[in-house]
C-alpha atoms as a PDB file:
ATOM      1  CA  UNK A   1       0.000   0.000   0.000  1.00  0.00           C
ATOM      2  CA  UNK A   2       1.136   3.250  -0.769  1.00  0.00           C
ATOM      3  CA  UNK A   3       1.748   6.544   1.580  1.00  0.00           C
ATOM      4  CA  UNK A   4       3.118   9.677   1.602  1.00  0.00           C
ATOM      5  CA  UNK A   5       4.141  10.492   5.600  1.00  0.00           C
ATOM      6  CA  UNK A   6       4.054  13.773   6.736  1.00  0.00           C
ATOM      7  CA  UNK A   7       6.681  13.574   8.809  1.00  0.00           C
ATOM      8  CA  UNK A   8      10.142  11.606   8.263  1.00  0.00           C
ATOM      9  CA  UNK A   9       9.719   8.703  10.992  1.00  0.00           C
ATOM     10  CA  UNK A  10      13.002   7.358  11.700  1.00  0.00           C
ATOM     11  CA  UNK A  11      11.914   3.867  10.134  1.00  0.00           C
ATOM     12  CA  UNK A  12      11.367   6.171   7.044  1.00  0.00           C
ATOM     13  CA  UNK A  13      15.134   7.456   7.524  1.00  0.00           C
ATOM     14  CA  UNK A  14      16.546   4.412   7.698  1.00  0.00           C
ATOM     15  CA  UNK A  15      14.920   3.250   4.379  1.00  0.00           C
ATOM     16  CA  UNK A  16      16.093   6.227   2.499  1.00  0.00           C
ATOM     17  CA  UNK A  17      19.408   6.471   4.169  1.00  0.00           C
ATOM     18  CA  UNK A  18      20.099   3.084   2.199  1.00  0.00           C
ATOM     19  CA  UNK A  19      20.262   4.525  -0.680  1.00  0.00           C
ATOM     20  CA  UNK A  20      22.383   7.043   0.225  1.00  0.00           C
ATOM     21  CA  UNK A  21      26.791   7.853   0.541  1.00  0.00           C
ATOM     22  CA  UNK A  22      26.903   6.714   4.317  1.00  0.00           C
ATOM     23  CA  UNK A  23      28.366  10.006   5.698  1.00  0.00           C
ATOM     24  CA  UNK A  24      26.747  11.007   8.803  1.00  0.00           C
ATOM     25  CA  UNK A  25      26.821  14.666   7.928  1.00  0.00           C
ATOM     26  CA  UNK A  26      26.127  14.108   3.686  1.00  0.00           C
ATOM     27  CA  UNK A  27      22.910  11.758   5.265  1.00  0.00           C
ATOM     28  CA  UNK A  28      21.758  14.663   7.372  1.00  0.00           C
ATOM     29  CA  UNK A  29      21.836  16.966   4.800  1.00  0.00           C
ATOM     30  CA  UNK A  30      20.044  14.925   2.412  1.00  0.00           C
ATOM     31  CA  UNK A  31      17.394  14.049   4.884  1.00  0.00           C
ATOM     32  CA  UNK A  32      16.870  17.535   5.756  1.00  0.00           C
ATOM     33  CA  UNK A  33      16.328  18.871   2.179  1.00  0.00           C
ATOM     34  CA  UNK A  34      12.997  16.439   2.504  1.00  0.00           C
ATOM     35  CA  UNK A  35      12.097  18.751   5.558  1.00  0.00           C
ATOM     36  CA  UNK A  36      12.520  22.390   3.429  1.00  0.00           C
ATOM     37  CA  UNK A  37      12.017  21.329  -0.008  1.00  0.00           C
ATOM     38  CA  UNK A  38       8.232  21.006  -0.701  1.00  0.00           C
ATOM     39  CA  UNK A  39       8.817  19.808  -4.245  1.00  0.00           C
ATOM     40  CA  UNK A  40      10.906  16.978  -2.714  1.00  0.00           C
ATOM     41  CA  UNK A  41       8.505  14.330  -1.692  1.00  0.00           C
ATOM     42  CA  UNK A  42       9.007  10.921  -0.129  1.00  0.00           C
ATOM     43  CA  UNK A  43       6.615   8.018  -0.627  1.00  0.00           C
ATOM     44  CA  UNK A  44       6.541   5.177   1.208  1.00  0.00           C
ATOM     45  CA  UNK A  45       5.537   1.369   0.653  1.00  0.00           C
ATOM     46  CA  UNK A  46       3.497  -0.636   3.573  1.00  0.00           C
ATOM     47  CA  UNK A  47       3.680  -4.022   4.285  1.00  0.00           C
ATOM     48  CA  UNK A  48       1.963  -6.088   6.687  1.00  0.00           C
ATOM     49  CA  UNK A  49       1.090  -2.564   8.715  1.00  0.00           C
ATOM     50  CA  UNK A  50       4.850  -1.349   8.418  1.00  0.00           C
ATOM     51  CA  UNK A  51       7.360   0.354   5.695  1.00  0.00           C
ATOM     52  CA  UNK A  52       8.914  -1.719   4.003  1.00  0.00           C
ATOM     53  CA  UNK A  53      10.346   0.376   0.897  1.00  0.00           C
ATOM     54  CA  UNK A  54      10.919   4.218   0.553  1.00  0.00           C
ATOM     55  CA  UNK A  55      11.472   6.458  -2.416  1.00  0.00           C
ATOM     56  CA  UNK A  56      12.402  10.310  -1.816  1.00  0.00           C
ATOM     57  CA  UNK A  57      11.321  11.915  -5.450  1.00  0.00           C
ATOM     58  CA  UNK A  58      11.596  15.340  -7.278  1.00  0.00           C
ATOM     59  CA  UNK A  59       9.106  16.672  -9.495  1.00  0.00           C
ATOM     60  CA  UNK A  60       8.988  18.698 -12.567  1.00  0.00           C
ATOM     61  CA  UNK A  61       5.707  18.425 -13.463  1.00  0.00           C
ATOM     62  CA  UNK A  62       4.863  15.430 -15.220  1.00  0.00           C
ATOM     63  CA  UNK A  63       8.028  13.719 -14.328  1.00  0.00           C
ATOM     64  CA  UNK A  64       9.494  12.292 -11.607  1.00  0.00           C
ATOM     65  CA  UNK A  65      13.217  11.842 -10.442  1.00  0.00           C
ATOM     66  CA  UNK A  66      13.887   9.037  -8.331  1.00  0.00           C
ATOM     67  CA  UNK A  67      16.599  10.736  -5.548  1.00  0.00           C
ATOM     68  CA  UNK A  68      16.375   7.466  -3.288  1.00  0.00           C
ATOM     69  CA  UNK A  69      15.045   4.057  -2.885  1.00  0.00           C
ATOM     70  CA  UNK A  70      15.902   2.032  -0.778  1.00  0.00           C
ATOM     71  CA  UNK A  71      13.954  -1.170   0.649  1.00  0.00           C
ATOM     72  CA  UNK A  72      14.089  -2.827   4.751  1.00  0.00           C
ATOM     73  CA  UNK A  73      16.865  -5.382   5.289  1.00  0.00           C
ATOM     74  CA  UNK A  74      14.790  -8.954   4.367  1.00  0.00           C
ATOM     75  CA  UNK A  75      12.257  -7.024   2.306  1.00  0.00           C
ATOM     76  CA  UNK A  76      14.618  -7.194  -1.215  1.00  0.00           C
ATOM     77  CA  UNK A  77      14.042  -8.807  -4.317  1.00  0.00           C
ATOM     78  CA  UNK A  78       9.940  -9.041  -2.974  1.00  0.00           C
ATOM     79  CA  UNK A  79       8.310  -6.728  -5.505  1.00  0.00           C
ATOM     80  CA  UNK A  80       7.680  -3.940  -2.712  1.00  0.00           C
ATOM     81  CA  UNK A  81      10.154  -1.166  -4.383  1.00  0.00           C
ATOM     82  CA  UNK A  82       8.643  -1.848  -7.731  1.00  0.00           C
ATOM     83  CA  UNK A  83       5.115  -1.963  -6.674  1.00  0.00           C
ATOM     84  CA  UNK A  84       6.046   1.410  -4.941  1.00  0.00           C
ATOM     85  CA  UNK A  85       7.739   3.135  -7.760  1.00  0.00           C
ATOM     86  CA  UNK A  86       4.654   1.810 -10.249  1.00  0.00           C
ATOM     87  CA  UNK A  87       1.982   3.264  -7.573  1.00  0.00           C
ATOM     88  CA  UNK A  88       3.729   6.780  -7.146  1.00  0.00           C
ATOM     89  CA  UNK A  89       3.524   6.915 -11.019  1.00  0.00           C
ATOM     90  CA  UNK A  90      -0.522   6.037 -11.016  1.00  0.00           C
ATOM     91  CA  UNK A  91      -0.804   8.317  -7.967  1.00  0.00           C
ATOM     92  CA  UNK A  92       0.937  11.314  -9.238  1.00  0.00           C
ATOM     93  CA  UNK A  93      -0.187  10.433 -13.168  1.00  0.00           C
ATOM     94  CA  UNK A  94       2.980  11.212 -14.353  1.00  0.00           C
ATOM     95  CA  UNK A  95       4.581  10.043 -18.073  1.00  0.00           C
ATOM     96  CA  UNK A  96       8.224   9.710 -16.807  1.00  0.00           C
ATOM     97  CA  UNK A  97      10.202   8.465 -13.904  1.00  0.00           C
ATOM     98  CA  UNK A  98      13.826   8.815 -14.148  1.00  0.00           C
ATOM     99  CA  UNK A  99      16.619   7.572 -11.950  1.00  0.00           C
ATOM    100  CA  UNK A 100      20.438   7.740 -12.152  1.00  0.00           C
ATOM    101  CA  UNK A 101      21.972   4.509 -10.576  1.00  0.00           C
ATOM    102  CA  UNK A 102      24.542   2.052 -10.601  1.00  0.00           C
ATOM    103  CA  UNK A 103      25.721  -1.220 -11.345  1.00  0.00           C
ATOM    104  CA  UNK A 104      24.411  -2.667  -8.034  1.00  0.00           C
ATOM    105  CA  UNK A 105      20.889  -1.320  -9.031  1.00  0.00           C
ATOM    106  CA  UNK A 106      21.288  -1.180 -12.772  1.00  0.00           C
ATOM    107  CA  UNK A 107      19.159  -4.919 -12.775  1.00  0.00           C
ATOM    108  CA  UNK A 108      16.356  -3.631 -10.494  1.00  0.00           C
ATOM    109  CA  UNK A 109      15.502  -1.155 -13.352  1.00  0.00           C
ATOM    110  CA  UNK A 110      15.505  -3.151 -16.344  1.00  0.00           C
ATOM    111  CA  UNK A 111      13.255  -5.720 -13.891  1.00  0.00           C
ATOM    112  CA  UNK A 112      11.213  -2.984 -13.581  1.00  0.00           C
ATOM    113  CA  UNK A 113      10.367  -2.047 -17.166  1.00  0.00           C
ATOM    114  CA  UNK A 114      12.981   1.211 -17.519  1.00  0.00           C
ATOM    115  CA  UNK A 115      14.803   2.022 -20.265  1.00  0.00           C
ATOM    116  CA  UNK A 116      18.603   1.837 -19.086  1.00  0.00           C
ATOM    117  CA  UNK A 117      21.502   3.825 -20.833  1.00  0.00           C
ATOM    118  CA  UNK A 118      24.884   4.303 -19.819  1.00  0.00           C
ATOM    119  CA  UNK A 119      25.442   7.995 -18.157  1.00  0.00           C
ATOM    120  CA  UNK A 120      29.074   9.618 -17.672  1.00  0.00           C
ATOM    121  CA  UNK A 121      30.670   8.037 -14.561  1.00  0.00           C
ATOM    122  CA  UNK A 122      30.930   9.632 -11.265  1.00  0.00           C
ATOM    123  CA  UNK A 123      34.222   8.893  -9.154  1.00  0.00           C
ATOM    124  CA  UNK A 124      35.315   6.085 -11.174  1.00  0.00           C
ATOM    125  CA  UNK A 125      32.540   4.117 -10.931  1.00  0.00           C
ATOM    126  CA  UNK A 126      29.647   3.367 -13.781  1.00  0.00           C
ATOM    127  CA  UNK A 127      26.451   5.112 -14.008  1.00  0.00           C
ATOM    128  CA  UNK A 128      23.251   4.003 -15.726  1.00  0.00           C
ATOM    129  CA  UNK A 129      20.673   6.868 -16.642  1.00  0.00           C
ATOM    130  CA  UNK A 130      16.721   4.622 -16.169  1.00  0.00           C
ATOM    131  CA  UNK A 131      13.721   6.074 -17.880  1.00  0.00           C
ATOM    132  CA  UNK A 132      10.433   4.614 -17.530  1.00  0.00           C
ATOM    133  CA  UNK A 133       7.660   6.507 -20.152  1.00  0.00           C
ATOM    134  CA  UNK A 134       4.337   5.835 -19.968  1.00  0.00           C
ATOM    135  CA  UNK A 135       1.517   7.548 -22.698  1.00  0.00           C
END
């Protein structure tokens, strides 16, 4: 089920933070651009009463960037980050969702039905750019 929380819950955090460069101050920051950005937005997929999967989004109108998604330790690889990323597109009734990720996540997009292209690498490591268009 999907949900947008008001408030980041630190269950929330810890989703989102798994997606992120585990700095404690570069984590702080990025969590706290959730709290002052309006047009950042986090989404959140429920399990069995309790998150399971979190995506922290931008959008420019009728697109969506994927910032972070991460799912709960035990949860992977069960269709809840998919099923999250599919109902925030329904929800919002968007055409686009686009994420920039890596070659640990590169498969989880392809799974999911994006269009994957190789981006220019960030600090030595490859980068995939992951479209998903819808009409």
């Amino acid at each position: 089920m999907l949900t947008e929380p008001n408030t980041l819950t630190p269950e929330v955090e810890a989703l989102l933070t798994r997606a992120m460069f585990p700095d404690p101050e570069r984590l702080r920051r990025k969590l706290e651009r959730y709290r002052a950005e309006p047009e950042r937005r986090i989404f959140v997929w429920m399990a069995d009463g309790r998150p399971v999967s979190a995506a922290g989004i931008l959008q420019h109108g009728e697109e969506v960037e994927i910032l972070h998604l991460g799912t709960a330790p035990g949860e992977e690889r069960r269709g809840h980050a998919r099923a999250l990323l599919h109902a925030i597109e329904a929800h919002l009734k968007i055409t686009r969702l686009l994420a920039e990720t890596d070659d640990e996540a590169v498969g989880f997009y392809r799974r999911a039905g994006f269009q994957v292209t190789p981006a220019p690498p960030k600090g030595g490591s490859s980068r995939y750019r992951a479209v998903l268009t819808r009409p």
